[in-house]
Protein backbone atom coordinates (compact mmCIF):
# COMPACT_ATOMS: atom_id res chain seq x y z
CA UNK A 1 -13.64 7.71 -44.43
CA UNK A 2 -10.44 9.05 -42.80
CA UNK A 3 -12.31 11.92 -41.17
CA UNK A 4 -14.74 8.95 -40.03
CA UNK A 5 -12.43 7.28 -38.29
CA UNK A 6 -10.71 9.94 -36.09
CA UNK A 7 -14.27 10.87 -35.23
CA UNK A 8 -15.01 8.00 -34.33
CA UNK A 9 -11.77 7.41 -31.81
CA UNK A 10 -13.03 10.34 -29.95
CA UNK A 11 -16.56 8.84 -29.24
CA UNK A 12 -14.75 5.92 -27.99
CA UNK A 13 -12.61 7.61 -26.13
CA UNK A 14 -15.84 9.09 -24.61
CA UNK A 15 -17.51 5.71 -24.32
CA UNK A 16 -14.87 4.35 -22.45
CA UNK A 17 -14.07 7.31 -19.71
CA UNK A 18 -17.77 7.08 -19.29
CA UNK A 19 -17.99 3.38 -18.49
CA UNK A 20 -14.88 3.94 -16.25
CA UNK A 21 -17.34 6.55 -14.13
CA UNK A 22 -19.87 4.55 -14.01
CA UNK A 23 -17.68 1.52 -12.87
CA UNK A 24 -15.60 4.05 -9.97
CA UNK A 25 -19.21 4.70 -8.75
CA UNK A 26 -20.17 0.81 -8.56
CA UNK A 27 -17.40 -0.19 -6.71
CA UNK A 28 -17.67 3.15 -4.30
CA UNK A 29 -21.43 2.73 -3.35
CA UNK A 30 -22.61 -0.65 -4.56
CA UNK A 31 -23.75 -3.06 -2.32
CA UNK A 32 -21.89 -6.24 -1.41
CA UNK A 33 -22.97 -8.86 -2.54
CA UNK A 34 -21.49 -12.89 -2.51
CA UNK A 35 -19.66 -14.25 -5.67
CA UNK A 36 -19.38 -18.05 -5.31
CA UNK A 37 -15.81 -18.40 -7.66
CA UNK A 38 -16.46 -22.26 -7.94
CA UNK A 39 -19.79 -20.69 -9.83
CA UNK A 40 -16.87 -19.08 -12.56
CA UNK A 41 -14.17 -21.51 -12.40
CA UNK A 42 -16.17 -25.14 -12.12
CA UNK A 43 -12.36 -26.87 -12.22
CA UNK A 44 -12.47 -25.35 -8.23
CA UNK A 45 -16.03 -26.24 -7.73
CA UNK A 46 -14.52 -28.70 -4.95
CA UNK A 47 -13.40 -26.06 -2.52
CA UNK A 48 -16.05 -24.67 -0.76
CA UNK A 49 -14.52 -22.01 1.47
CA UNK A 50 -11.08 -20.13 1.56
CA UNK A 51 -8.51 -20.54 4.63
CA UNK A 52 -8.97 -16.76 5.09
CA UNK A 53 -12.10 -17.62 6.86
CA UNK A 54 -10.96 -20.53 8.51
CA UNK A 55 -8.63 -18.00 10.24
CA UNK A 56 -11.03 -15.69 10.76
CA UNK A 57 -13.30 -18.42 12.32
CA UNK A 58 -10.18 -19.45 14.63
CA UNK A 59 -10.10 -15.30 15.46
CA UNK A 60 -13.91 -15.13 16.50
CA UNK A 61 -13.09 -18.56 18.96
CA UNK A 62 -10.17 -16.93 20.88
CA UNK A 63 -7.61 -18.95 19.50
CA UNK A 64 -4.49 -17.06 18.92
CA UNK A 65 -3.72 -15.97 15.27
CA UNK A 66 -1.16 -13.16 14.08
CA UNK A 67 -1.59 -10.98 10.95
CA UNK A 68 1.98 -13.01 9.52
CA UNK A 69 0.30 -16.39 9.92
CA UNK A 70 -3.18 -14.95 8.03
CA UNK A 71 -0.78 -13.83 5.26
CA UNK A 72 0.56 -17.63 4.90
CA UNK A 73 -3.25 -18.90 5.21
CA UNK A 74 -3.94 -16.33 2.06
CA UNK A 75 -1.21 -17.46 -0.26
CA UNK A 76 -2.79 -20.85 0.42
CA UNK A 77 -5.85 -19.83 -0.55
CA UNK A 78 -4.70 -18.67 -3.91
CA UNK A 79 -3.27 -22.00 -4.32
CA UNK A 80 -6.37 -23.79 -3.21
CA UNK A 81 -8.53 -21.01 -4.48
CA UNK A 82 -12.83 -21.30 -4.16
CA UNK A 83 -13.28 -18.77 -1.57
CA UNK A 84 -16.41 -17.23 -1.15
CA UNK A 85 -16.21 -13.83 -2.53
CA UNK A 86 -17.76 -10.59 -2.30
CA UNK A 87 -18.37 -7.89 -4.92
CA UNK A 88 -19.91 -4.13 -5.28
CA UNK A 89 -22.74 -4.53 -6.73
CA UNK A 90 -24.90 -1.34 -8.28
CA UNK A 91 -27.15 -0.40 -11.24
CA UNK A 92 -24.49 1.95 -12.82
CA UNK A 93 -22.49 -1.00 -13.39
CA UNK A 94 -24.98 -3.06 -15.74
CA UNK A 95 -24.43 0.41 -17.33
CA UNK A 96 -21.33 1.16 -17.46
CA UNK A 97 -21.06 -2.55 -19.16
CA UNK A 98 -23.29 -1.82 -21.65
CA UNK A 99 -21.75 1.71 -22.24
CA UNK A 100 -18.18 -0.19 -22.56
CA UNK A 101 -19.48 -2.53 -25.16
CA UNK A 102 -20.84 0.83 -27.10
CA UNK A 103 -17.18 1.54 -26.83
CA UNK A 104 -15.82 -1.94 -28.07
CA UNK A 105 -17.86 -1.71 -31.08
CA UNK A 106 -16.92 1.97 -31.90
CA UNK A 107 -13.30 0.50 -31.25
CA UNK A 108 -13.91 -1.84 -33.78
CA UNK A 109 -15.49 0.41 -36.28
CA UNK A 110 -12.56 2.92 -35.90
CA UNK A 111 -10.25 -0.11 -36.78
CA UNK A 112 -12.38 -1.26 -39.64
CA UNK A 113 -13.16 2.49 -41.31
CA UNK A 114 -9.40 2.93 -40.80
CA UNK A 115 -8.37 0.00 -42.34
CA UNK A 116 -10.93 1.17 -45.60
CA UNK A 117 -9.28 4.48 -45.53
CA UNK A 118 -5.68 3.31 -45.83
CA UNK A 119 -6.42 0.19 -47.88
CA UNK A 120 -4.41 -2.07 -45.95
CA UNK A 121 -4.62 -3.61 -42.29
CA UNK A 122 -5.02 -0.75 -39.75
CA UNK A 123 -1.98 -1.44 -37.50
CA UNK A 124 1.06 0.00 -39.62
CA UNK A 125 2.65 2.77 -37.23
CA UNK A 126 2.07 3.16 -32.97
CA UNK A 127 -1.12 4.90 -33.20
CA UNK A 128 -2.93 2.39 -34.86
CA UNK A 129 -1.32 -0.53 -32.24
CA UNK A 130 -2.37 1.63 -29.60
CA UNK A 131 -6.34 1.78 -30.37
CA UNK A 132 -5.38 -2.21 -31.52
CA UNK A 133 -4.28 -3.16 -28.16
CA UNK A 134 -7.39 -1.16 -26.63
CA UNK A 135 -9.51 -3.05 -28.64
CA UNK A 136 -8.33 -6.73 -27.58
CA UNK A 137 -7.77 -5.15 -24.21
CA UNK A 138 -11.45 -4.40 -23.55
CA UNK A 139 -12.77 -7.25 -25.20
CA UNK A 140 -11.03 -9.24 -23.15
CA UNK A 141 -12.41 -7.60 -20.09
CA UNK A 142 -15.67 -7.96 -21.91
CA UNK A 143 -15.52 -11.56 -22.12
CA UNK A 144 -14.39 -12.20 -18.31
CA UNK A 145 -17.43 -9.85 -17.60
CA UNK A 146 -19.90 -12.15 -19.07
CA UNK A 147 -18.16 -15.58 -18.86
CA UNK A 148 -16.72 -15.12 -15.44
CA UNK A 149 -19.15 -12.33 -13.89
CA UNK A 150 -15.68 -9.88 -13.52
CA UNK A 151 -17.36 -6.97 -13.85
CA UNK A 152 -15.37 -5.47 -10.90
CA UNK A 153 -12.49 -5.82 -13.13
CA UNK A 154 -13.47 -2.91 -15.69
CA UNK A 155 -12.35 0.22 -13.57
CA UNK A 156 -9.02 -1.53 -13.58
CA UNK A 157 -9.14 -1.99 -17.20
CA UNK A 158 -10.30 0.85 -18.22
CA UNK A 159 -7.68 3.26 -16.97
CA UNK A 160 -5.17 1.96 -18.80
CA UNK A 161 -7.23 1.64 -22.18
CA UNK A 162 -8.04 5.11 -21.78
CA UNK A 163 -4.15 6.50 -20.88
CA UNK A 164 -3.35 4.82 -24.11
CA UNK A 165 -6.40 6.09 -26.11
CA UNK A 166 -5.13 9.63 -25.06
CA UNK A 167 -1.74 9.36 -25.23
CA UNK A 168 -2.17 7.89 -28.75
CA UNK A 169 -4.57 10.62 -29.98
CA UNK A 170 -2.58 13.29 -28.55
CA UNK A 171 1.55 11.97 -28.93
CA UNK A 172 1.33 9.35 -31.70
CA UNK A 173 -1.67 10.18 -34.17
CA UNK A 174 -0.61 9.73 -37.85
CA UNK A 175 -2.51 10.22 -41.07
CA UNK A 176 -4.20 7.95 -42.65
CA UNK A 177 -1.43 6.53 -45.41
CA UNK A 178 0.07 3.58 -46.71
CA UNK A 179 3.02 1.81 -44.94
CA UNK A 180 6.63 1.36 -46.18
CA UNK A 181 8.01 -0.91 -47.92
CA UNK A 182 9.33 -2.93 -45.32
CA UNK A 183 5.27 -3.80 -43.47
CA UNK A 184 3.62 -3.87 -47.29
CA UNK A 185 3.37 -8.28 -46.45
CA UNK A 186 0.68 -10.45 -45.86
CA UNK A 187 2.99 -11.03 -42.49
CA UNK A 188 1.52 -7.81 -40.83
CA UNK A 189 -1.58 -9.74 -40.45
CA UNK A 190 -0.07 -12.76 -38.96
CA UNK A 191 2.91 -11.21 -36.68
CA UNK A 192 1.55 -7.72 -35.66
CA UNK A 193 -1.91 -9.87 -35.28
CA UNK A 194 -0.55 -12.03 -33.16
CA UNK A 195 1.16 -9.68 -31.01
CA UNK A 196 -1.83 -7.19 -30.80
CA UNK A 197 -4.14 -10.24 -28.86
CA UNK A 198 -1.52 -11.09 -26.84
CA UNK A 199 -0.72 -7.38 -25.72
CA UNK A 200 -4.42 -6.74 -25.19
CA UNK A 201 -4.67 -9.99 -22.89
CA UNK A 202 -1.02 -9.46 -20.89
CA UNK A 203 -2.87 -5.86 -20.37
CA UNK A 204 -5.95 -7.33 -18.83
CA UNK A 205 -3.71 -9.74 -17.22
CA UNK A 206 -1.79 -7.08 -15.56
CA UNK A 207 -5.05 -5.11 -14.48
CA UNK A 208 -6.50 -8.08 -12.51
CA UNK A 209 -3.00 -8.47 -10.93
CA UNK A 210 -2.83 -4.94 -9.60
CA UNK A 211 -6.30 -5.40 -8.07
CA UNK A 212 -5.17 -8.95 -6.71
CA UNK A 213 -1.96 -7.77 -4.66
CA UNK A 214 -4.56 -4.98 -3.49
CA UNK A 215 -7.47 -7.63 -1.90
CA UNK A 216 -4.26 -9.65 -0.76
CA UNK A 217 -3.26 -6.57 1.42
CA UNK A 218 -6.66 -5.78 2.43
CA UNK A 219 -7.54 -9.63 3.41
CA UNK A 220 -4.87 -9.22 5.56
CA UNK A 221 -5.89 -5.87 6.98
CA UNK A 222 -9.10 -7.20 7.86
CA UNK A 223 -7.94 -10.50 9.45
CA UNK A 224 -5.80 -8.26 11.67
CA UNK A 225 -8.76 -6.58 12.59
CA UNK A 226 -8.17 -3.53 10.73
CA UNK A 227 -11.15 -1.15 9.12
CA UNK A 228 -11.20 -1.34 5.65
CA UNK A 229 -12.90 1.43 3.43
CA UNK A 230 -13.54 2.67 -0.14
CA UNK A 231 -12.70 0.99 -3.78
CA UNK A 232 -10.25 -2.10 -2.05
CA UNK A 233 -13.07 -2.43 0.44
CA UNK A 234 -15.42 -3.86 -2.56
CA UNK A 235 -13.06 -6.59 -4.81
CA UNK A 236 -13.63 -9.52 -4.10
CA UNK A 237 -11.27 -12.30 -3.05
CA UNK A 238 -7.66 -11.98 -4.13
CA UNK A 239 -7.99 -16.16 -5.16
CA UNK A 240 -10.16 -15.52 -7.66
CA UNK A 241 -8.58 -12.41 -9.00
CA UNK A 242 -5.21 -14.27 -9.02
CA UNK A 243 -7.07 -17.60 -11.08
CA UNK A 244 -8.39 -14.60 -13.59
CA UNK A 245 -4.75 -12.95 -14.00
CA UNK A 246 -3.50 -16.82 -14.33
CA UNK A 247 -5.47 -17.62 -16.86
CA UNK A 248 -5.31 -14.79 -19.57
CA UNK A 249 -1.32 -14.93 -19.21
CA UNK A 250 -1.87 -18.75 -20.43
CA UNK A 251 -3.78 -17.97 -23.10
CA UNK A 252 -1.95 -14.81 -24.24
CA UNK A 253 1.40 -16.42 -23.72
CA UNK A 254 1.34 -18.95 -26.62
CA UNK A 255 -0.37 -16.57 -28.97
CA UNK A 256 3.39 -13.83 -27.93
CA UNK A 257 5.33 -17.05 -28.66
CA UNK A 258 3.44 -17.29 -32.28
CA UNK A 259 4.55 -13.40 -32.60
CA UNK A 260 8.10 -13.48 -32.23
CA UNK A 261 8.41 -16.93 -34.03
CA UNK A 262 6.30 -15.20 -36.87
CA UNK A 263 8.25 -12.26 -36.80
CA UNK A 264 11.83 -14.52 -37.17
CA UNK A 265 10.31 -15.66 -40.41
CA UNK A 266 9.03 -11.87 -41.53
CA UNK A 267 12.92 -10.87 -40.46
CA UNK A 268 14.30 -13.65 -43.11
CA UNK A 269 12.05 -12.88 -45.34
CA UNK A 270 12.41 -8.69 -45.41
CA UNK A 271 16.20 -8.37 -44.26
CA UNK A 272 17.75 -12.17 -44.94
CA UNK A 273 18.20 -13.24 -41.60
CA UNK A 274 15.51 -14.62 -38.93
CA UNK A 275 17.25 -13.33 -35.48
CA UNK A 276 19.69 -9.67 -35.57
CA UNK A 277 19.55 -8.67 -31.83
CA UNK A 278 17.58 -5.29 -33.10
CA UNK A 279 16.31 -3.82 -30.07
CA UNK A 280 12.83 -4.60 -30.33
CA UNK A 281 13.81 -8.39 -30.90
CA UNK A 282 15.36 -8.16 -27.69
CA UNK A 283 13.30 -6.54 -25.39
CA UNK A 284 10.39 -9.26 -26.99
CA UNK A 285 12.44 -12.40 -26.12
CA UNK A 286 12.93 -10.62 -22.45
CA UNK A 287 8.97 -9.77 -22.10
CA UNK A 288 8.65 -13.90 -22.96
CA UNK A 289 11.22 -14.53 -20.51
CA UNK A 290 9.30 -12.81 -17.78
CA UNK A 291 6.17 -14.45 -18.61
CA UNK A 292 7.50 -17.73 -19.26
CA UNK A 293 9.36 -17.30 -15.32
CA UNK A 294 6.07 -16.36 -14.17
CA UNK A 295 4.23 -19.72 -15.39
CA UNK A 296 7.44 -21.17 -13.71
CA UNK A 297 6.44 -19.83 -10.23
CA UNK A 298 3.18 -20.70 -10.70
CA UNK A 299 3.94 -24.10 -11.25
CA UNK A 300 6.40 -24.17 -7.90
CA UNK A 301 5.11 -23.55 -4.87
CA UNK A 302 7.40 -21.67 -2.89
CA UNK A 303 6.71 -18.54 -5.49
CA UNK A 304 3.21 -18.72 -5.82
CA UNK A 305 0.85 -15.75 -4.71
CA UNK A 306 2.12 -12.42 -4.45
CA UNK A 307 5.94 -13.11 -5.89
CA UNK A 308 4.61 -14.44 -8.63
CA UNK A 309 2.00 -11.70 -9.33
CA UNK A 310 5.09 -9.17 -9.36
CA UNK A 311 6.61 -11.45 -11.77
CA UNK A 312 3.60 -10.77 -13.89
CA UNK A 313 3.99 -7.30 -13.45
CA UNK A 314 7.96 -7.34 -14.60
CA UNK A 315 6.17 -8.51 -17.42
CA UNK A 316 4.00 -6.17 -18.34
CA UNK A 317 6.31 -3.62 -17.37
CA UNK A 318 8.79 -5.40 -20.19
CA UNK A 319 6.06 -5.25 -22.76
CA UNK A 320 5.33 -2.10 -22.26
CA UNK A 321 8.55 -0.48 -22.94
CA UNK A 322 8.86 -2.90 -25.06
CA UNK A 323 6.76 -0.30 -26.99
CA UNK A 324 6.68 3.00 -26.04
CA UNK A 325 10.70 2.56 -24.60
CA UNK A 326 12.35 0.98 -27.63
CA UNK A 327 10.25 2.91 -30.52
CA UNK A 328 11.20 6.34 -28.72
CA UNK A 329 15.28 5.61 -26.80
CA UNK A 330 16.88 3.28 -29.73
CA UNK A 331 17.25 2.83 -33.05
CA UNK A 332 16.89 -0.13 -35.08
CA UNK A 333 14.90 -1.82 -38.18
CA UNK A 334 12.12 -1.64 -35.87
CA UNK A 335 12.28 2.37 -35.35
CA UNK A 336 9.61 2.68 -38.39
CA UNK A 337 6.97 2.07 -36.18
């Protein structure tokens, strides 16, 4: 069964460079095509048209606009959001969707055989988070595919999912074995759980951030006149992008809160006390700081649009060393992992 499962990381490993091909080549030569957002988000169904046009309209009339004042008309489009948007649209990428689910369910099996192998749950040392965090990572992509039409979003997904996958199989593969003392609780499935959804959402989170502040810059490009071409020539409006990043930091921003809460009570319970400033304590209250400063400039509305996307992005640059930083520079109860 052990055997099983490493096989069957490399076919998803496959699955998923081969749905990231297939999405490149989508967004390179797919035609455009409209994306009404108020058709994903129906709490925006009242706005009808983004400012970004409304400038562009004043542009085509003679009236005198500059590039600076398009750039304040698009951060109040991400506030007012429901712009029309267009996307690449190809055959490959009904494909390369269909090719990435292959990959979520051989995810999933990998997990699952893994888990039979070792006869416990299948997240007990970095590997094993790693193809975790994949897994909630592309099923969350999955689920804006279908329930928000974000296909565009899966080249931007999928690079980082399959980084990880490789860096994992090649830097932090361990045998199949049975944890130490210390993880041998019921708490690994509650805590690590817990943190494993919320690090696969942040990740998706941070994906359709990077594409937003990249159709921010382009929108402005084009109302200055400028000739856009290639990948950042196809996403579609950075409003909607910026609603999608929004949106999976709510919902993966509770679930981090349940983590480190849950993991105060595994602390008590496994070493007698519920807080011990162990680095990997830390450097998880400071990734909720970020996040919970980001939902703060989203909710004021002088650091709204592109500051608070790079607040995002301090946050996923926290959780990330978060894991790879902390396990690997410092020592600490945590170092197990």
């Amino acid at each position: 069964m052990a055997s099983f499962s490493d096989g069957l990381i490399v076919a998803t490993i496959v699955a998923y460079a081969v749905g990231l091909f297939l999405f490149a080549i989508e967004a390179a030569y797919g035609r455009r095509e409209p994306l009404r957002s108020d058709d994903r988000f129906p709490a925006k169904a009242a706005a009808s048209s983004s400012t970004v046009d409304k400038g562009a309209d004043k542009g085509d009339d003679g009236d005198d606009f500059t590039a600076r004042g398009v750039a304040d008309d698009i951060a109040v489009s991400v506030r007012d959001t429901g712009p029309q948007s267009y996307v690449s649209t190809h055959a490959v990428g009904r494909v390369a969707l269909a090719v990435t689910s292959l990959g979520f369910l051989l995810n999933l099996a990998q997990i699952v055989s893994r888990g039979i192998a070792a006869d416990r749950w299948p997240w007990g040392n970095m590997f094993e988070f790693v193809v975790a965090i994949s897994l909630c990572g592309v099923g969350a992509f999955l689920y804006a595919a279908f329930r928000h039409n974000a296909r565009y979003l899966g080249m931007f997904v999928l690079i980082p999912v399959v980084l990880l996958l490789g860096i994992g199989v090649k830097w932090l593969y361990t045998e199949t074995g049975p944890v130490i003392p210390a993880l041998d609780s019921y708490w690994i499935a509650i805590h690590v759980t817990a943190a494993i959804i919320a690090s696969g959402a942040f990740t998706v989170s941070g994906a359709a951030t990077v594409t937003y502040l990249v159709a921010y810059r382009t929108e402005i490009k084009r109302a200055a006149g400028e000739r856009v071409t290639g990948i950042a020539a196809a996403l579609p409006s950075s409003g909607l992008l910026d609603q999608l990043a929004h949106r999976f930091v709510l919902f993966a921003f509770p679930i981090w809160t349940f983590a480190v809460i849950a993991g105060a009570v595994w602390a008590d319970e496994a070493w007698g006390r519920f807080w011990g400033w162990d680095p990997k304590e830390v450097w998880s209250f400071i990734t909720w700081v970020v996040y919970a400063a980001y939902l703060h400039a989203r909710a004021t509305a002088g650091w709204r649009g592109p500051k608070a996307a790079w607040i995002a992005l301090a946050g996923l640059a926290c959780l990330l060393f978060n894991f790879f930083g902390v396990n690997y520079l410092f020592s600490g109860l945590h170092s197990y992992a």
